[in-house]
PDB file of N, CA and C in Angstrom:
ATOM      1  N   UNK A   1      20.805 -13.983   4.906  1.00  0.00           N
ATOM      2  CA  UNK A   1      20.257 -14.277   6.202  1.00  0.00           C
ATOM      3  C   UNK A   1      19.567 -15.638   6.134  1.00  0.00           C
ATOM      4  N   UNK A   2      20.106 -16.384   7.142  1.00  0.00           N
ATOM      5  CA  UNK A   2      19.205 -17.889   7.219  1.00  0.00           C
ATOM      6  C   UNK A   2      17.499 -17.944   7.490  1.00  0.00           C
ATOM      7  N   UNK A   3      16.818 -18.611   7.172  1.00  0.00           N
ATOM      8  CA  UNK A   3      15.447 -18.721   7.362  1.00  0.00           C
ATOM      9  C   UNK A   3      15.121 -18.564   8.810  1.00  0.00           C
ATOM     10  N   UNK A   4      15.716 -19.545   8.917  1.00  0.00           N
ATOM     11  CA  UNK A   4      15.478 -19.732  10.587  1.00  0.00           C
ATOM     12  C   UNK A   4      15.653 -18.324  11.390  1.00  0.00           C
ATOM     13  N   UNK A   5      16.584 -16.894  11.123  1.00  0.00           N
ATOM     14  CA  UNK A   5      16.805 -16.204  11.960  1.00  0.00           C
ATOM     15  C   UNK A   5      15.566 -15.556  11.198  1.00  0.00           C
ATOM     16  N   UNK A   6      15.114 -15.463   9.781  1.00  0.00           N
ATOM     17  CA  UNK A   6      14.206 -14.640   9.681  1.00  0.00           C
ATOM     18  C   UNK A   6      13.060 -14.897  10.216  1.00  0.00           C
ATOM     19  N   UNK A   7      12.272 -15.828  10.464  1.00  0.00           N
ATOM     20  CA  UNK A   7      11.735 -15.975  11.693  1.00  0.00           C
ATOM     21  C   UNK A   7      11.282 -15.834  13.060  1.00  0.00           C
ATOM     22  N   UNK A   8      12.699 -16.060  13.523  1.00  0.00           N
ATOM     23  CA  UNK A   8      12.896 -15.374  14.713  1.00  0.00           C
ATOM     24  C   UNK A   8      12.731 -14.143  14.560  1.00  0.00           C
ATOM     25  N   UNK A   9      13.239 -13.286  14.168  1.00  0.00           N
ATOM     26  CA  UNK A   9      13.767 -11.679  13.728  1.00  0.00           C
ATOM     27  C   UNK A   9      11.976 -11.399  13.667  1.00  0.00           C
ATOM     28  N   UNK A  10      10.633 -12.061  13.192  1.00  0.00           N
ATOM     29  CA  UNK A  10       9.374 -11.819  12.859  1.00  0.00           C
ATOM     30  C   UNK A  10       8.701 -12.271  13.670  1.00  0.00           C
ATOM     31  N   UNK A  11       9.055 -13.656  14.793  1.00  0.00           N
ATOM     32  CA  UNK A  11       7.979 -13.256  15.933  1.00  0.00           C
ATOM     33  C   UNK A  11       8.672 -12.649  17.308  1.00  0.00           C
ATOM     34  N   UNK A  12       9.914 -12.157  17.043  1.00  0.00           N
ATOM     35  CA  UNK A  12      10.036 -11.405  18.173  1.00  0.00           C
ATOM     36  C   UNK A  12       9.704 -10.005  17.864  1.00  0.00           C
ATOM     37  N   UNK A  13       9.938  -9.262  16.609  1.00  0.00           N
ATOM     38  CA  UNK A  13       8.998  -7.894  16.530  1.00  0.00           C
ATOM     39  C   UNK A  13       7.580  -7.947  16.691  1.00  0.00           C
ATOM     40  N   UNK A  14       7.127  -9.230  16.799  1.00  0.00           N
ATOM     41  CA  UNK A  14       5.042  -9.429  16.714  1.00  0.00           C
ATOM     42  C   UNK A  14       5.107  -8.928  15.062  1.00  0.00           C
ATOM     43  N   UNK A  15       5.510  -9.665  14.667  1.00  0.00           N
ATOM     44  CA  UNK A  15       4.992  -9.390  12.797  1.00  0.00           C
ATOM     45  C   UNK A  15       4.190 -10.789  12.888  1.00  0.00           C
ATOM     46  N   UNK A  16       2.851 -10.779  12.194  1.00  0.00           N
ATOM     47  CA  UNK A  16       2.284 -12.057  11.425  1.00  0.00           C
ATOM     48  C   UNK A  16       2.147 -11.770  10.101  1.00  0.00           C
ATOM     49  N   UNK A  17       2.737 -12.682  10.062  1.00  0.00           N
ATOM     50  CA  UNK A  17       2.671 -13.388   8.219  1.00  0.00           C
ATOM     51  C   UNK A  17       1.654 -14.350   8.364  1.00  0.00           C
ATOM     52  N   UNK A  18       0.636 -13.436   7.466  1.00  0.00           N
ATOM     53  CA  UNK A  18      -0.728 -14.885   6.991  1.00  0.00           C
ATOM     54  C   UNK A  18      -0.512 -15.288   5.805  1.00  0.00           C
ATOM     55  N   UNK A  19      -0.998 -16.359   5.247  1.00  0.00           N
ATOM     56  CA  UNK A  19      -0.664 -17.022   4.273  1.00  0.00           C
ATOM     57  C   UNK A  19      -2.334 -17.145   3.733  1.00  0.00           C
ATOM     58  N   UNK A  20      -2.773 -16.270   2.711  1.00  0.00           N
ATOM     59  CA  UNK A  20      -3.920 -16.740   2.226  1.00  0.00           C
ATOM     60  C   UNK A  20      -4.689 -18.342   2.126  1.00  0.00           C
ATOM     61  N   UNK A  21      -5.516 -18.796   2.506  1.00  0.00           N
ATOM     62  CA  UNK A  21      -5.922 -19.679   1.625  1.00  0.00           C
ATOM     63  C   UNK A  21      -5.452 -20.216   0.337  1.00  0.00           C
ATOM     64  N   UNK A  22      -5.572 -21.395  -0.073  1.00  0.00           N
ATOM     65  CA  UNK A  22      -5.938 -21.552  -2.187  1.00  0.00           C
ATOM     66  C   UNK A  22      -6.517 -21.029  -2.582  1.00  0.00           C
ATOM     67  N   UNK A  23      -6.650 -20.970  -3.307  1.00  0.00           N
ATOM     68  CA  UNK A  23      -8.328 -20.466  -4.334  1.00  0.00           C
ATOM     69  C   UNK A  23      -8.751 -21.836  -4.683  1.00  0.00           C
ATOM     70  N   UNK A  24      -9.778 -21.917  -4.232  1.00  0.00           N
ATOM     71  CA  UNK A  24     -10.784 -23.165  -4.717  1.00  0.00           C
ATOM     72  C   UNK A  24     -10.612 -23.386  -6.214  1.00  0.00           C
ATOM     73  N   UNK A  25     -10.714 -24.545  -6.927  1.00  0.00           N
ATOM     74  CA  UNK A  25     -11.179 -24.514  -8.142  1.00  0.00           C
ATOM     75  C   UNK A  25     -12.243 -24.185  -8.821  1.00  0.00           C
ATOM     76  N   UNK A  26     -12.065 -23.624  -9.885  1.00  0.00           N
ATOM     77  CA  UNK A  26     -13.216 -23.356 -10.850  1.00  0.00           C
ATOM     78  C   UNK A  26     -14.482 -23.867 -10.637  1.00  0.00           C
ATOM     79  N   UNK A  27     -15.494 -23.304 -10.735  1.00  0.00           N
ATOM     80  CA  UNK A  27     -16.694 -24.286 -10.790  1.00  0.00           C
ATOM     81  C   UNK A  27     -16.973 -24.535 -12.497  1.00  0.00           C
ATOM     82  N   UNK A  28     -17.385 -25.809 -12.722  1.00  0.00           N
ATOM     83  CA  UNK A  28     -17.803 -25.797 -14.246  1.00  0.00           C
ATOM     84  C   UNK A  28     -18.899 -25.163 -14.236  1.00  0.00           C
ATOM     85  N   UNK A  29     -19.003 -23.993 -15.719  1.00  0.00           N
ATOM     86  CA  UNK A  29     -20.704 -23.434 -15.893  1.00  0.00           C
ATOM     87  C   UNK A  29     -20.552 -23.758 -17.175  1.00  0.00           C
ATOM     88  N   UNK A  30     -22.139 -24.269 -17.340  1.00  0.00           N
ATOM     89  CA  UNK A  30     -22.687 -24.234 -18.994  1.00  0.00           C
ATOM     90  C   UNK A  30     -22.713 -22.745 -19.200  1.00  0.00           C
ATOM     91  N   UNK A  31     -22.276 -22.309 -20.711  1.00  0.00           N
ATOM     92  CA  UNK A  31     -21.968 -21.495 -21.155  1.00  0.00           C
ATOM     93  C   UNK A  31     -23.330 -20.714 -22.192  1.00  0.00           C
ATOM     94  N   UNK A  32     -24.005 -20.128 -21.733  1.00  0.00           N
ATOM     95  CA  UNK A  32     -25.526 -20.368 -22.879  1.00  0.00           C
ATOM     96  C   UNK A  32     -25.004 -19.380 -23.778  1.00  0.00           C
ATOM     97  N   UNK A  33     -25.572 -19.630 -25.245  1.00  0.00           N
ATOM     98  CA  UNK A  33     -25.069 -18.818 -26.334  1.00  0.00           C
ATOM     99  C   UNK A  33     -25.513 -17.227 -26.395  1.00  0.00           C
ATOM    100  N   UNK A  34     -24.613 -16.546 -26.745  1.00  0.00           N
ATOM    101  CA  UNK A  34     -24.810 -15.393 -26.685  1.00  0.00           C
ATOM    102  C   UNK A  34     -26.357 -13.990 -26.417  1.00  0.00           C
ATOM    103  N   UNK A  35     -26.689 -13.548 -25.974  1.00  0.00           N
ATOM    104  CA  UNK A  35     -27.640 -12.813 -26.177  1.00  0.00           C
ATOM    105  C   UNK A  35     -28.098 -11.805 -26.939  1.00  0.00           C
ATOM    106  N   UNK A  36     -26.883 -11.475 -27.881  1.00  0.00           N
ATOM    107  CA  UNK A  36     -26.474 -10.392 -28.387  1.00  0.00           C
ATOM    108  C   UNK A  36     -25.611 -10.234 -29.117  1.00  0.00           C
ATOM    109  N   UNK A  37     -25.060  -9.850 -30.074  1.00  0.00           N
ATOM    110  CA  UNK A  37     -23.724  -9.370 -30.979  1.00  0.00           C
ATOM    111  C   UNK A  37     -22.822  -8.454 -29.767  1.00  0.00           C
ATOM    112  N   UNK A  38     -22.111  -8.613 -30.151  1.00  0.00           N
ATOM    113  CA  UNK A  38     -20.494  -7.841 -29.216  1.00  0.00           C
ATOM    114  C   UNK A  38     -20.717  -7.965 -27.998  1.00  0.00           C
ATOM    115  N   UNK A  39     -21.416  -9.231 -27.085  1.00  0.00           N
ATOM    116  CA  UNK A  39     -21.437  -9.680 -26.269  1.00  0.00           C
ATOM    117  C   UNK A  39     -19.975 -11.066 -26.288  1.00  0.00           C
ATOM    118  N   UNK A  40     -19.332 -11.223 -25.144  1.00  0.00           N
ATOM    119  CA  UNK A  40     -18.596 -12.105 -24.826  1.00  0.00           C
ATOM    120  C   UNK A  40     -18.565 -12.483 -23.333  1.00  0.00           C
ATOM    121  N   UNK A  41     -18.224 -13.709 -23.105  1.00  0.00           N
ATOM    122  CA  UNK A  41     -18.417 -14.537 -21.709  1.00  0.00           C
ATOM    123  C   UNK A  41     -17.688 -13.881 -21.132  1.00  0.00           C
ATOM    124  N   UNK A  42     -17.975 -13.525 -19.737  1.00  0.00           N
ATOM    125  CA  UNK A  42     -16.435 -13.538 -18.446  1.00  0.00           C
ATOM    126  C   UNK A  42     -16.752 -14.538 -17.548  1.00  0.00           C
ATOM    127  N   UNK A  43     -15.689 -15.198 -17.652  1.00  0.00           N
ATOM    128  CA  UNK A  43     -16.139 -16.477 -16.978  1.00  0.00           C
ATOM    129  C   UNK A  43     -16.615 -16.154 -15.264  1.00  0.00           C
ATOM    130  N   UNK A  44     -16.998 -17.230 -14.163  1.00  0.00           N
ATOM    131  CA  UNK A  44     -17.109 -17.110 -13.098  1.00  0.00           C
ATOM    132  C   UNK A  44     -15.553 -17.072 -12.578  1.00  0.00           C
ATOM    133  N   UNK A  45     -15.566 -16.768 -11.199  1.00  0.00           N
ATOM    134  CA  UNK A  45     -14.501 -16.853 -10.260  1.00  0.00           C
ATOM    135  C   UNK A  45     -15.002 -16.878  -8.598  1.00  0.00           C
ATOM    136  N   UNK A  46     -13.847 -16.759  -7.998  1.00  0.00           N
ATOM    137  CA  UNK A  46     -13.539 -16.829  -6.824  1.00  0.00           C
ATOM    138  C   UNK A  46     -13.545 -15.348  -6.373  1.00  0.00           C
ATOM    139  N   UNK A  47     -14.047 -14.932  -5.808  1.00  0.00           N
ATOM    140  CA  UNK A  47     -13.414 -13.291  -4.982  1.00  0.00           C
ATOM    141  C   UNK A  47     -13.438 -13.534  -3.145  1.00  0.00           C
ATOM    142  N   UNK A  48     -12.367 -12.970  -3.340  1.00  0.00           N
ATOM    143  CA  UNK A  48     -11.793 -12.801  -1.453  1.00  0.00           C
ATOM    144  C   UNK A  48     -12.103 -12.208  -1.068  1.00  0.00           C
ATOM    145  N   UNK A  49     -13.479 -12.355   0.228  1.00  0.00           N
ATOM    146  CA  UNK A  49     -13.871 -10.890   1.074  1.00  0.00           C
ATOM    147  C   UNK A  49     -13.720 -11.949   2.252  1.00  0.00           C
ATOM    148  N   UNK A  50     -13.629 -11.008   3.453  1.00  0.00           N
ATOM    149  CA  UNK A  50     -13.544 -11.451   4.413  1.00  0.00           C
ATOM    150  C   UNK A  50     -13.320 -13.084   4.945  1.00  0.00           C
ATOM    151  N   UNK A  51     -11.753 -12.849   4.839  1.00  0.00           N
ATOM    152  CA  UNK A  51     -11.488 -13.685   4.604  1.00  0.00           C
ATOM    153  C   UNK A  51     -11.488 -15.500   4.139  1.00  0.00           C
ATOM    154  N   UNK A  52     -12.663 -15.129   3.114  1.00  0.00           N
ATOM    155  CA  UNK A  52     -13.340 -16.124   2.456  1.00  0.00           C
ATOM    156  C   UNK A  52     -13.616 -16.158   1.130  1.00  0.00           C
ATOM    157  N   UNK A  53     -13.554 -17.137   0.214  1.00  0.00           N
ATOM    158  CA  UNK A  53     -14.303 -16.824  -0.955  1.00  0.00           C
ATOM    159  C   UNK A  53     -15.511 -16.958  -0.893  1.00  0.00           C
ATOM    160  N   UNK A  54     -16.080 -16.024  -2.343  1.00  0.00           N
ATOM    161  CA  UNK A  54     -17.159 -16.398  -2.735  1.00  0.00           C
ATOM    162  C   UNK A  54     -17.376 -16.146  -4.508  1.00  0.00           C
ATOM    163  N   UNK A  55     -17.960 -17.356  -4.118  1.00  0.00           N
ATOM    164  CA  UNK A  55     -18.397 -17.243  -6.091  1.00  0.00           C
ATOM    165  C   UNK A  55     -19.277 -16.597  -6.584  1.00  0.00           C
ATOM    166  N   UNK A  56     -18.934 -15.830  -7.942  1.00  0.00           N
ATOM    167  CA  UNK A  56     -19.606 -15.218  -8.582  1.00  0.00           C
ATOM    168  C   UNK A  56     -19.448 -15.682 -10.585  1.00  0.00           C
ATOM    169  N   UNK A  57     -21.056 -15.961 -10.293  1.00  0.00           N
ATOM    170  CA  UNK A  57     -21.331 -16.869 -11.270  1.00  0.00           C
ATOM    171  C   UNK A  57     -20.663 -15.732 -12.797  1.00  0.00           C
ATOM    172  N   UNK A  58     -20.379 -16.755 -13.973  1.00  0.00           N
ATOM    173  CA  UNK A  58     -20.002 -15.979 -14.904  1.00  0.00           C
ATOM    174  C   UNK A  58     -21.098 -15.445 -16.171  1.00  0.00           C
ATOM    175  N   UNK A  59     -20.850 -14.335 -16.381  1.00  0.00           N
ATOM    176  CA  UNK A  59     -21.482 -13.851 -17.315  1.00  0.00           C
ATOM    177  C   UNK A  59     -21.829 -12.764 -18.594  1.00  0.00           C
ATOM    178  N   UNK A  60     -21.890 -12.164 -19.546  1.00  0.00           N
ATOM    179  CA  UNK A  60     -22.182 -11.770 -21.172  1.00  0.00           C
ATOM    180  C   UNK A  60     -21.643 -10.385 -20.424  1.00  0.00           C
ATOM    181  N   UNK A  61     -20.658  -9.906 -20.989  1.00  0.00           N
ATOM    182  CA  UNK A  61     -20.493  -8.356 -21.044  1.00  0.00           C
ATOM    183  C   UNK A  61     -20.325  -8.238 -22.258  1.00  0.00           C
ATOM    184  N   UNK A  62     -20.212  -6.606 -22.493  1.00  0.00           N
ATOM    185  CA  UNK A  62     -19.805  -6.108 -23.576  1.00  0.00           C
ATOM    186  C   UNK A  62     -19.027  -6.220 -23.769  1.00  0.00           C
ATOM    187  N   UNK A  63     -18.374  -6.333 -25.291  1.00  0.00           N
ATOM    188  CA  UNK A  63     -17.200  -6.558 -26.046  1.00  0.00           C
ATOM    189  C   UNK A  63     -16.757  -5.296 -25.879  1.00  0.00           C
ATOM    190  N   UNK A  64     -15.351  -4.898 -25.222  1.00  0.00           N
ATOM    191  CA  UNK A  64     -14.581  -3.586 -25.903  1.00  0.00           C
ATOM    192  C   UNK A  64     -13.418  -3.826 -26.734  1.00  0.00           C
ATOM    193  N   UNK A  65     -13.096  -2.809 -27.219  1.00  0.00           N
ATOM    194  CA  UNK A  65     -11.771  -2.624 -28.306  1.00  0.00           C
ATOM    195  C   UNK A  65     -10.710  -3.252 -27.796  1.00  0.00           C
ATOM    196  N   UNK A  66     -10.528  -3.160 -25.971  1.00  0.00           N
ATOM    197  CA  UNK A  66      -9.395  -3.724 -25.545  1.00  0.00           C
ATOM    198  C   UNK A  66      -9.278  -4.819 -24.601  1.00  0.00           C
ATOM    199  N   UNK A  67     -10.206  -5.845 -24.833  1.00  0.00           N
ATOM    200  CA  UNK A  67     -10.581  -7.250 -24.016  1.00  0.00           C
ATOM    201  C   UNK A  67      -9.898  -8.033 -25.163  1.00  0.00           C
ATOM    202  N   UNK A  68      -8.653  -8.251 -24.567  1.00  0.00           N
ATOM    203  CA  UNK A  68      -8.154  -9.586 -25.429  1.00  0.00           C
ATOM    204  C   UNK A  68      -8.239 -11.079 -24.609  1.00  0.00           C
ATOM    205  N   UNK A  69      -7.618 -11.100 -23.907  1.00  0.00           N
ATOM    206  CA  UNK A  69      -7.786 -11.702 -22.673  1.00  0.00           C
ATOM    207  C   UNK A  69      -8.035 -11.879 -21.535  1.00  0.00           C
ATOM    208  N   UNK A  70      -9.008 -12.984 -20.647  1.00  0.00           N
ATOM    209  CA  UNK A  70      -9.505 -12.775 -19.616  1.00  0.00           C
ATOM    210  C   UNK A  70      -8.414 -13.235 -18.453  1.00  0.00           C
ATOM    211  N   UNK A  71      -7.897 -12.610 -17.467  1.00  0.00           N
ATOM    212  CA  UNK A  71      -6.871 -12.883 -16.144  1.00  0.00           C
ATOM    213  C   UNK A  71      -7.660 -13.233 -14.882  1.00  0.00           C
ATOM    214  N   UNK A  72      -7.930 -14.214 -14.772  1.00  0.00           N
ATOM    215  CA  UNK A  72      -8.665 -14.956 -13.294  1.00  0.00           C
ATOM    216  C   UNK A  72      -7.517 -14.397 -12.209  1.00  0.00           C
ATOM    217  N   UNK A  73      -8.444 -14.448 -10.939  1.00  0.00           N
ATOM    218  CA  UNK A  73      -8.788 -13.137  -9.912  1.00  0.00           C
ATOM    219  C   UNK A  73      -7.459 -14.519  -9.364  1.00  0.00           C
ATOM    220  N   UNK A  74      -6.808 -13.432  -8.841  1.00  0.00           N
ATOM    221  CA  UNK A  74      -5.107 -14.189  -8.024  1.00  0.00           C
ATOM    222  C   UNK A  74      -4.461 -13.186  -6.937  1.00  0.00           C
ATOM    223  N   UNK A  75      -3.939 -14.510  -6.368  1.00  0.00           N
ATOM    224  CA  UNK A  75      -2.964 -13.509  -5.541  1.00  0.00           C
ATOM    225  C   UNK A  75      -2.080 -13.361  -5.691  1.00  0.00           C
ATOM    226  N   UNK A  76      -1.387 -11.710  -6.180  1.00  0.00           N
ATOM    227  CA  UNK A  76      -0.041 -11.377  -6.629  1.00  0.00           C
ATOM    228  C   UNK A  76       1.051 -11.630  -5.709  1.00  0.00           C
ATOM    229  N   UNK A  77       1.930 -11.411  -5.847  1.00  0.00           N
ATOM    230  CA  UNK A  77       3.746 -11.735  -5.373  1.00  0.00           C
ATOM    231  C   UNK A  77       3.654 -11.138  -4.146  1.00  0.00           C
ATOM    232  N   UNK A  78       2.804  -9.931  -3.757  1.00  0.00           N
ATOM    233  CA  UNK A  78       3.039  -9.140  -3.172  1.00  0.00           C
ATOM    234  C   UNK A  78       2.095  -9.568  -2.104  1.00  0.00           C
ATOM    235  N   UNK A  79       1.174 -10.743  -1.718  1.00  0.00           N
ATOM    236  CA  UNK A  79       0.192 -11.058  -0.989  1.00  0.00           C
ATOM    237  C   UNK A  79      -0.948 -10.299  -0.804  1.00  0.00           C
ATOM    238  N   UNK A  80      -1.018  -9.509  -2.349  1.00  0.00           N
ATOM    239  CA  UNK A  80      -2.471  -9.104  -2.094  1.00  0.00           C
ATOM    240  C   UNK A  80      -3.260  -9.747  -3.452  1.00  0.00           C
ATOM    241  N   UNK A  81      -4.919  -9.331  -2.942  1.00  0.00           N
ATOM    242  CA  UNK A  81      -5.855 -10.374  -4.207  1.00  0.00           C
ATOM    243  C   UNK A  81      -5.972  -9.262  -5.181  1.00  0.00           C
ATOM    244  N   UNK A  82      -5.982  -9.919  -6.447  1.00  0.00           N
ATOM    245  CA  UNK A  82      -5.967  -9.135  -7.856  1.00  0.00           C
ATOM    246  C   UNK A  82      -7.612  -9.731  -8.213  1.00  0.00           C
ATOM    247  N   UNK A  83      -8.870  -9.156  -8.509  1.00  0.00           N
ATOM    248  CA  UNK A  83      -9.847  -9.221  -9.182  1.00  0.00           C
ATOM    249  C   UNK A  83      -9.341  -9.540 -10.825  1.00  0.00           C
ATOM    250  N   UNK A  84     -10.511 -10.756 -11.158  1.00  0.00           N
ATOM    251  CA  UNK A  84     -10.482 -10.830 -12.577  1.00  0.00           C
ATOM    252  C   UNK A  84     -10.771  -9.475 -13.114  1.00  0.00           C
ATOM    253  N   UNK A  85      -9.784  -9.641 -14.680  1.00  0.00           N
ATOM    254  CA  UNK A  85      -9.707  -8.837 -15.075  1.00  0.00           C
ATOM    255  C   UNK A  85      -9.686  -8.629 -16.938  1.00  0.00           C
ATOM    256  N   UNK A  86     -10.350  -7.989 -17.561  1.00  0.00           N
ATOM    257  CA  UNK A  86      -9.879  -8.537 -18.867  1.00  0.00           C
ATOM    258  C   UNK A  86      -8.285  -7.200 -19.274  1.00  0.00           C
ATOM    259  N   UNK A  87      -7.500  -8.086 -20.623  1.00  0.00           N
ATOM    260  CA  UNK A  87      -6.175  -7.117 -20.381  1.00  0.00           C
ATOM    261  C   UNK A  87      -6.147  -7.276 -22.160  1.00  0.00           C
TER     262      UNK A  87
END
């Protein structure tokens, strides 16, 4: 199907397609050294509420067994927002 009819085909049923925002860039944070043993950083991010961001500064959680890596907060394939996450 051509673009153009899919289109058509979406504002003649009244479908809207929104298109999120970007996500702003990162803010830089100084990183202060640990407070604690089996403490590790989560960095800051972006979170989407109403239809806006807002930042939330980063900071010391607990270390678990299964935090290998940290996944900054995105919007999946599917046009919805994914919260940071560690995986």
């Amino acid at each position: 199907m051509r673009p153009t009819v899919v289109l058509v085909a979406l504002f003649v049923s009244g479908c809207v397609v929104e298109v999120p925002p970007p996500v702003p860039q990162s803010r830089v944070e100084a990183v202060p050294p640990p407070p604690a043993p089996r403490l590790v950083w989560q960095p800051g991010e972006w979170h989407y509420q109403g239809g806006t961001y807002l930042w939330v500064k980063g900071r010391y959680v607990r270390r678990l067994a299964t935090y290998h890596r940290w996944v900054p907060a995105h919007w999946n394939t599917k046009g919805s927002w994914v919260d940071g996450h560690w995986t």
